[in-house]
Protein backbone atom coordinates (compact mmCIF):
# COMPACT_ATOMS: atom_id res chain seq x y z
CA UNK A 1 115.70 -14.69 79.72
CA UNK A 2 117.87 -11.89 77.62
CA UNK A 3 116.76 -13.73 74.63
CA UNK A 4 112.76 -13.62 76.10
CA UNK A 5 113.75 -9.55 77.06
CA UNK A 6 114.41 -8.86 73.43
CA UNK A 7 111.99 -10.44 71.63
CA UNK A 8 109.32 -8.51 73.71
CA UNK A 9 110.96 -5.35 73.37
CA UNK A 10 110.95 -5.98 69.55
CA UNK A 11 107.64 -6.73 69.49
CA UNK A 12 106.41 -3.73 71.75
CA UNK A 13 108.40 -1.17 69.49
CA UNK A 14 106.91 -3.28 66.26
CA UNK A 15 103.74 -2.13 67.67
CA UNK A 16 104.52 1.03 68.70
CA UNK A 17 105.43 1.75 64.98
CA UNK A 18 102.34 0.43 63.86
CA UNK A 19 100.17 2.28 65.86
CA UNK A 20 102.02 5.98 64.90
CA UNK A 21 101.58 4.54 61.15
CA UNK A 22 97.73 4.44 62.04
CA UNK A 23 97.30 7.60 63.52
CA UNK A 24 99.46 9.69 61.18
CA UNK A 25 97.55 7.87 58.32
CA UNK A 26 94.06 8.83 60.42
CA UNK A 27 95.45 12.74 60.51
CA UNK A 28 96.66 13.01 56.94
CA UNK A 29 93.33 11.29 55.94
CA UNK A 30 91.31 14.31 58.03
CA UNK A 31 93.56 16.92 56.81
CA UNK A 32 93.20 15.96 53.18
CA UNK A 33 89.87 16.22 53.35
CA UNK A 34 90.13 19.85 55.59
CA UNK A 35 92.45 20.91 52.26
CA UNK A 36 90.10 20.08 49.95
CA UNK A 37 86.83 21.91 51.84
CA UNK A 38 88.91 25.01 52.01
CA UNK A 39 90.65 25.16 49.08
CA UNK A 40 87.43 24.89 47.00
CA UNK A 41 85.79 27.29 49.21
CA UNK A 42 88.72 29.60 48.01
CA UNK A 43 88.85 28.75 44.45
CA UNK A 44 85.21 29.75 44.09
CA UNK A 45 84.39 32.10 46.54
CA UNK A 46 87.29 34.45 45.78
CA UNK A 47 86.10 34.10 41.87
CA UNK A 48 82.92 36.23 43.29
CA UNK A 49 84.53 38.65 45.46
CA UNK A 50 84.02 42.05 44.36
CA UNK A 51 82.90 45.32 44.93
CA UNK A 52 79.06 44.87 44.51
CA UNK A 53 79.26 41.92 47.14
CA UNK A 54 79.87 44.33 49.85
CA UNK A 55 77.53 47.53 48.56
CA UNK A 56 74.58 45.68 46.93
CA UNK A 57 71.79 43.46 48.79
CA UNK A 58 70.87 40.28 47.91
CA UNK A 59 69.50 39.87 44.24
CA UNK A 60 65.76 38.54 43.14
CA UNK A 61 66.08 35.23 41.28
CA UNK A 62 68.17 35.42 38.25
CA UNK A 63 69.61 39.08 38.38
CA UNK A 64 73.05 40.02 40.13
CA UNK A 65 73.72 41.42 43.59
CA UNK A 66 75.58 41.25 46.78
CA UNK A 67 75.39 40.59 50.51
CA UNK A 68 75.49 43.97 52.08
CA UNK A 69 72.64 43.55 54.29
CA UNK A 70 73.17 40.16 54.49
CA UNK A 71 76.07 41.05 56.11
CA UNK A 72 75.05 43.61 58.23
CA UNK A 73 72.57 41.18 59.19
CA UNK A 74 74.92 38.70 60.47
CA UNK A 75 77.25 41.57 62.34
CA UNK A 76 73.86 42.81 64.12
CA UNK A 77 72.81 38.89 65.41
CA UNK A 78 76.04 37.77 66.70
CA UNK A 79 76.82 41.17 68.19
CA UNK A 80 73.68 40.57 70.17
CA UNK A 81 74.53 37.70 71.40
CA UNK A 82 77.96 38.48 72.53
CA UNK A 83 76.60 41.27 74.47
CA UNK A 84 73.45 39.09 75.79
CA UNK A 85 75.77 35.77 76.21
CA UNK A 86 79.23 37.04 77.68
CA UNK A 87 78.48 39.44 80.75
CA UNK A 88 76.12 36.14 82.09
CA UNK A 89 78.44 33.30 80.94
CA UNK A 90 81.60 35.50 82.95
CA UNK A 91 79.24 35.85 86.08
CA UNK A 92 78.11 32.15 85.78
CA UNK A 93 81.60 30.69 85.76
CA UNK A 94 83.02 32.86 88.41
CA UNK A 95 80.35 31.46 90.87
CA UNK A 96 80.88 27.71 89.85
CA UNK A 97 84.94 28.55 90.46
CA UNK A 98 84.68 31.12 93.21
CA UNK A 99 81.49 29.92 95.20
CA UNK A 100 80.88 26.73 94.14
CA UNK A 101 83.88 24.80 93.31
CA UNK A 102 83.17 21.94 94.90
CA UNK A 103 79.35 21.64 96.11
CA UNK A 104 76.66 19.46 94.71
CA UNK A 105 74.88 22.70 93.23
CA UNK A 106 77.87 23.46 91.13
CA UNK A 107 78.45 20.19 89.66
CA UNK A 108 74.51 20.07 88.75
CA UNK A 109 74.94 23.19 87.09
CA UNK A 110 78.47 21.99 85.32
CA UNK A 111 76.20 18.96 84.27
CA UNK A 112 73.23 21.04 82.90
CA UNK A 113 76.02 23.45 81.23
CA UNK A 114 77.44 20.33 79.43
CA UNK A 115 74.05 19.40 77.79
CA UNK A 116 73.45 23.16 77.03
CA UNK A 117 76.90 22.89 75.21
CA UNK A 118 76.60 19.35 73.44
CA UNK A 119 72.67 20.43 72.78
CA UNK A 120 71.85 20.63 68.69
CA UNK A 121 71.46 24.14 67.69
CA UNK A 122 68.35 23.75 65.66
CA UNK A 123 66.96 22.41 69.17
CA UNK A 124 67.81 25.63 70.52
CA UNK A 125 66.15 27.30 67.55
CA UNK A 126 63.03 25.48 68.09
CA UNK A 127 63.22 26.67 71.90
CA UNK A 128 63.48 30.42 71.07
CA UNK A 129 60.93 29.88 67.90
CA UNK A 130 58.77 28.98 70.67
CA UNK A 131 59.51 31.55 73.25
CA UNK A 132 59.77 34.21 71.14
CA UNK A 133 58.46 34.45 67.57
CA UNK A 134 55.23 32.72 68.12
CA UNK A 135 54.77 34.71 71.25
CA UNK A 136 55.28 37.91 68.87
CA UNK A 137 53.78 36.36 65.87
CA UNK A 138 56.52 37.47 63.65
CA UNK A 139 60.56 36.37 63.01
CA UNK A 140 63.10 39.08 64.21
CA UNK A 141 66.75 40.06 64.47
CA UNK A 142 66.34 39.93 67.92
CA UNK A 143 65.24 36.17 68.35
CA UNK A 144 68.16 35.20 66.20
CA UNK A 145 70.44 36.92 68.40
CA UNK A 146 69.08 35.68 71.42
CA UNK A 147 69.34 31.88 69.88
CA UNK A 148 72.93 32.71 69.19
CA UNK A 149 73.48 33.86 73.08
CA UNK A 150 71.79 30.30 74.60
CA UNK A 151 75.07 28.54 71.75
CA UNK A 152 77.37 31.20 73.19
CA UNK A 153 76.28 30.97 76.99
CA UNK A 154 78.17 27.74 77.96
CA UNK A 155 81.08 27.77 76.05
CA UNK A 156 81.78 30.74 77.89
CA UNK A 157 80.58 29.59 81.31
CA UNK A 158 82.86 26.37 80.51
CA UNK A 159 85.79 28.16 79.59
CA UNK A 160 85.47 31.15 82.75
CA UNK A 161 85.23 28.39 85.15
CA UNK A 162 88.13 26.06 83.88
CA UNK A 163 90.56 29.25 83.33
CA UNK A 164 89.83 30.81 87.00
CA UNK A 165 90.42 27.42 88.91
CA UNK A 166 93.35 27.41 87.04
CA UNK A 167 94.60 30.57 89.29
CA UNK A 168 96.37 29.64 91.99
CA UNK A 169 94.76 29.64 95.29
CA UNK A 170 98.28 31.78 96.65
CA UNK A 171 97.04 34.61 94.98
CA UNK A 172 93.43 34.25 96.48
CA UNK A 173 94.97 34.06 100.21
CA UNK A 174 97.99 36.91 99.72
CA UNK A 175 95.01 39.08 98.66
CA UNK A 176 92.30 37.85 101.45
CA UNK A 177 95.31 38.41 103.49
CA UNK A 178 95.76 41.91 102.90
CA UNK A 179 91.98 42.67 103.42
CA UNK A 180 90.71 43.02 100.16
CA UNK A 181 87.32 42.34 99.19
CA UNK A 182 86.48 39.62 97.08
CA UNK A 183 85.04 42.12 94.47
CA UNK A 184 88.03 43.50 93.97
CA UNK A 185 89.77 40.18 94.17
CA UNK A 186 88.02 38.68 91.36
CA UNK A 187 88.04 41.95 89.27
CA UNK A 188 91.15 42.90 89.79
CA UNK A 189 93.42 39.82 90.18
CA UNK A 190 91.45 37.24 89.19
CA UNK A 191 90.34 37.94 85.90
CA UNK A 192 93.95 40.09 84.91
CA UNK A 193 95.36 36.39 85.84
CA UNK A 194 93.07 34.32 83.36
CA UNK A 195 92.04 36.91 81.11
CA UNK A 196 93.86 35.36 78.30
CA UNK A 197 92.32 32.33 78.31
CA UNK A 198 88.37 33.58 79.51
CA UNK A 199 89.10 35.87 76.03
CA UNK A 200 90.03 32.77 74.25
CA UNK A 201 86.88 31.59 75.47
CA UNK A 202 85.18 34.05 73.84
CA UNK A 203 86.74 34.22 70.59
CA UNK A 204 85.77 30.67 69.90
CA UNK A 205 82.24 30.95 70.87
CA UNK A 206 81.58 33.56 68.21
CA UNK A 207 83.63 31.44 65.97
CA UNK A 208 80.97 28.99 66.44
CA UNK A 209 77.70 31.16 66.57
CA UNK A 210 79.26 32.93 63.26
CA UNK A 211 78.15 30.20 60.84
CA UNK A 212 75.13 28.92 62.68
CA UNK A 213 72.15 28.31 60.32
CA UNK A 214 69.38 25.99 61.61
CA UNK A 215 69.02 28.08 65.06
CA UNK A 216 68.51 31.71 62.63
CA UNK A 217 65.58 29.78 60.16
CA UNK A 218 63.86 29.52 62.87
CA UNK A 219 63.56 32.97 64.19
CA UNK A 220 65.19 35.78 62.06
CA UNK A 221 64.34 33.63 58.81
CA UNK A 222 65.66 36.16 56.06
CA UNK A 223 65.28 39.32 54.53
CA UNK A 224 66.00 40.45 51.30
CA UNK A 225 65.92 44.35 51.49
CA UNK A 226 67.64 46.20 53.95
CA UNK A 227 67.01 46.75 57.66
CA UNK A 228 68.82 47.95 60.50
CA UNK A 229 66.09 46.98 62.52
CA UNK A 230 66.33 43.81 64.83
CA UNK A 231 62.05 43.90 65.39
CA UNK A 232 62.07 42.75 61.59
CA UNK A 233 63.56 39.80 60.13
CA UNK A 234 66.53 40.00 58.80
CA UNK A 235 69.41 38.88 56.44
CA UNK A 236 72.31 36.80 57.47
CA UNK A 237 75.00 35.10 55.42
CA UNK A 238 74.39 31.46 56.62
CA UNK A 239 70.52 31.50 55.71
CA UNK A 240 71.69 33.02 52.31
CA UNK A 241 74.12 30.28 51.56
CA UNK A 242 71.84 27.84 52.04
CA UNK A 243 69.10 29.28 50.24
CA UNK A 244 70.88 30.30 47.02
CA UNK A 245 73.17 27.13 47.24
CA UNK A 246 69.52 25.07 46.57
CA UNK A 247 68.60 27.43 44.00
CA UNK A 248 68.91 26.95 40.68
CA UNK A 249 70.56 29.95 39.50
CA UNK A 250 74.17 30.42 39.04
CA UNK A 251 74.37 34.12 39.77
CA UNK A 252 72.50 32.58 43.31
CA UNK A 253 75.64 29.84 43.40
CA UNK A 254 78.02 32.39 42.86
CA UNK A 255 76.60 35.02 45.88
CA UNK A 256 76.49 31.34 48.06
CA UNK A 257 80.53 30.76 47.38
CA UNK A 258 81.47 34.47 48.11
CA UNK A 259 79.22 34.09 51.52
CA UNK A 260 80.67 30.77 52.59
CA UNK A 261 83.82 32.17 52.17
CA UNK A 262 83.19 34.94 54.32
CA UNK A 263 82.37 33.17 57.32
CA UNK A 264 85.40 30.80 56.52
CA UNK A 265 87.74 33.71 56.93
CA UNK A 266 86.29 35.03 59.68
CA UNK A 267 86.46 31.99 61.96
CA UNK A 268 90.25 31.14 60.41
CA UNK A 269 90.45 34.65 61.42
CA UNK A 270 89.21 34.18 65.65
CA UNK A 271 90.90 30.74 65.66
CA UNK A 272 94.11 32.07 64.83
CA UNK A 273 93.92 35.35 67.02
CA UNK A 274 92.58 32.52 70.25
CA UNK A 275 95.86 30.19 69.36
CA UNK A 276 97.62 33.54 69.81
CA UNK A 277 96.39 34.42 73.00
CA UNK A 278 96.88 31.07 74.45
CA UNK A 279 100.02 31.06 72.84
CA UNK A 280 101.11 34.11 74.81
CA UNK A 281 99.26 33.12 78.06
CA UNK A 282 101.35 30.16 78.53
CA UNK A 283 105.05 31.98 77.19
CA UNK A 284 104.18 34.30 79.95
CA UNK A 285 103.69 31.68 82.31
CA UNK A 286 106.75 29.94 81.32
């Protein structure tokens, strides 16, 4: 029977070892290939950084430039949909965690938020193409950033809900207890107590509207002069990139590097500062 004991437990730790060769062989395979997607994205975007990139629009074929209003573009659309996306997504997922935690309505609307939130973007382009720029007749600043407030929406309705269930229900009762409303509960306690992670939340939704393409050719499409209009279409650095990528020109190629790397520091840039906060949420919990 000893014999029987440790010829199994050979065998299970055999395997064991086997399968943590696999996966660390799976993640150095992925990472490799992460390495090689940034550090090319370095080596030639940073070869195009310079001053005329950030005070110069966007060339005609052939001639030189820079992505100022491109840019600008991008900054206007996202802000947009922060400000349309956040103050709903908040107020959604405090009802499914305060009012609805555990009712068939909220788990339809948990359902309905997970499709939203698995949904292809250029689906949700299509949508606002239809409710808005044929309805107008024209592409605008405005339907881009309300396409990139329906990919914002339930990542942040996702993220409310998870990180206020997460507050213990103590907290709800001591304050119930001492007659407060439930306004002020939720403003006051509630969201101080998960405000790290519901900012978290937040962070990483514009890190995923930032580079968004297909939803933005479908309704602000692309300018190449200036505007600080949203009723007009307008410029944004993914449309650019993958316009002057196709083109043939490598002045075009060169504006297309500097642009992609851009938006790759800016959402290295929110990843890091949402590890942070999560980091700190939890070493204050500890």
């Amino acid at each position: 029977m000893r014999a029987v004991s440790q010829s199994r437990f050979r065998w299970r730790h055999a395997k064991n070892r086997i399968a943590m060769g696999l996966s660390t062989l799976a993640a150095l395979f992925g990472l490799f290939w992460l390495a090689w997607i940034l550090l090319t994205t370095f080596i030639n975007g940073a070869s195009a950084i310079n001053l005329k990139l950030f005070t110069e629009m966007t060339p005609p074929p052939g001639e030189e430039g820079g992505l100022l209003n491109a840019i600008f573009g991008s900054l206007v659309m996202v802000g947009v949909g922060i400000i349309l996306g956040t103050p709903i997504g908040i107020a959604a997922g405090t009802f499914l965690a305060e009012r609805a935690r555990k009712s068939k309505l909220g788990e339809t609307i948990r359902f309905v938020n997970d499709i939203l939130l698995s949904a292809p973007s250029i689906v949700i382009g299509l949508f606002v193409y239809t409710l808005i720029v044929r309805q107008t007749g024209h592409f605008s600043g405005w339907a881009g950033g309300i396409a990139l407030a329906f990919i914002l929406l339930p990542v942040v309705v996702r993220t409310t809900d998870e990180m206020l269930q997460l507050v213990p229900n103590s907290m709800r009762e001591a304050a119930l207890a001492l007659g407060l409303p439930q306004w002020k509960l939720t403003t006051q306690i509630l969201y101080r107590a998960a405000s790290a992670g519901m900012v978290t939340g937040v962070l990483l939704a514009i890190a995923r509207i930032s580079g968004e393409t297909a939803p933005l050719l479908f309704t602000a499409l692309n300018n190449q002069f200036w505007t600080d209009n949203p009723a007009n279409p307008m410029a944004n650095i993914p449309v650019v990139i993958f316009q002057y990528a196709l083109s043939p020109y490598d002045s075009w190629h060169s504006l297309a590097w500097a642009g992609a790397l851009i938006v790759t520091i800016f959402v290295l840039f929110i990843s890091i500062t949402s590890r942070a906060l999560l980091a700190r949420r939890r070493h204050g919990n500890d």
